[in-house]
Protein backbone atom coordinates (compact mmCIF):
# COMPACT_ATOMS: atom_id res chain seq x y z
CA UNK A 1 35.87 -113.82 105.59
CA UNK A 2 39.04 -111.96 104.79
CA UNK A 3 39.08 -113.73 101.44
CA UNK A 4 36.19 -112.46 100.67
CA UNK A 5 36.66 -108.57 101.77
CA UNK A 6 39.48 -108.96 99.46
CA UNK A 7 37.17 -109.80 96.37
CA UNK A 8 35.51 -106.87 97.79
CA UNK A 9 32.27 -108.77 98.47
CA UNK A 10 29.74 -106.87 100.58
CA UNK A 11 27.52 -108.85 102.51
CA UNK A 12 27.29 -112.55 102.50
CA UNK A 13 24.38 -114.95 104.21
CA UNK A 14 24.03 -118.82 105.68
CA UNK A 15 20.90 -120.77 106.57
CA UNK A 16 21.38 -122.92 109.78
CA UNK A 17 18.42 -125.19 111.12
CA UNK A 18 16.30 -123.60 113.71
CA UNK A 19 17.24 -126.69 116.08
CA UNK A 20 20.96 -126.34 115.13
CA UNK A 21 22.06 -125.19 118.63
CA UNK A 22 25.53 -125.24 118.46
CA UNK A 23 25.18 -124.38 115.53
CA UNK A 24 23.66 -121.12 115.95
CA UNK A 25 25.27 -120.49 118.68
CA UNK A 26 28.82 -120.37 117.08
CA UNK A 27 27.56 -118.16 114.22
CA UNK A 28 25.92 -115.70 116.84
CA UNK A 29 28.97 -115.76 118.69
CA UNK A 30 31.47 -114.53 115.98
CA UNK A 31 29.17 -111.79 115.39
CA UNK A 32 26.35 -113.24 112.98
CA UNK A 33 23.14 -111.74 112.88
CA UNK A 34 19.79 -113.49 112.71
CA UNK A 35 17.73 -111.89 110.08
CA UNK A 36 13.91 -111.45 111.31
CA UNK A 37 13.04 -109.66 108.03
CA UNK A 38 12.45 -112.66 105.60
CA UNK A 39 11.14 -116.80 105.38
CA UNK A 40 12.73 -118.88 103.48
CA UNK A 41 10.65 -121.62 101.47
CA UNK A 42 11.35 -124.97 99.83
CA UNK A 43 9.13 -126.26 97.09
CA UNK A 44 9.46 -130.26 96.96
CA UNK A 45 10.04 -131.81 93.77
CA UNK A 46 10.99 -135.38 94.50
CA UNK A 47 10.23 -136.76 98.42
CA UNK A 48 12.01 -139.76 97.88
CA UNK A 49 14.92 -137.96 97.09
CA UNK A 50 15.13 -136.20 100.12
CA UNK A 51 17.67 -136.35 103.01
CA UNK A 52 16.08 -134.74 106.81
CA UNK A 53 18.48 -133.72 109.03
CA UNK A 54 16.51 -131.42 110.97
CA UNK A 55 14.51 -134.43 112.96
């Protein structure tokens, strides 16, 4: 994060699976915030191709 404040970057944003516990619970806990204002959306282009780790 300081790396970035140094390249005098603003604002910066992650995407963590809703069923990512510990997940989301380190990023709320060093002072993330969840965003409520937008979705997100994937378009498939190849199924086969595709890797789920949110099972």
């Amino acid at each position: 994060m300081n790396a970035l404040k140094e390249e005098h970057i603003n604002k910066v944003s992650l995407i963590a699976f809703t069923k990512n516990d510990i997940g989301n619970a380190f990023w709320n806990s060093i002072g993330w915030t969840k965003r409520e204002d937008l979705n997100y959306y994937d378009f498939t282009l190849n199924e086969a191709n595709i890797t789920a780790f949110n099972q």
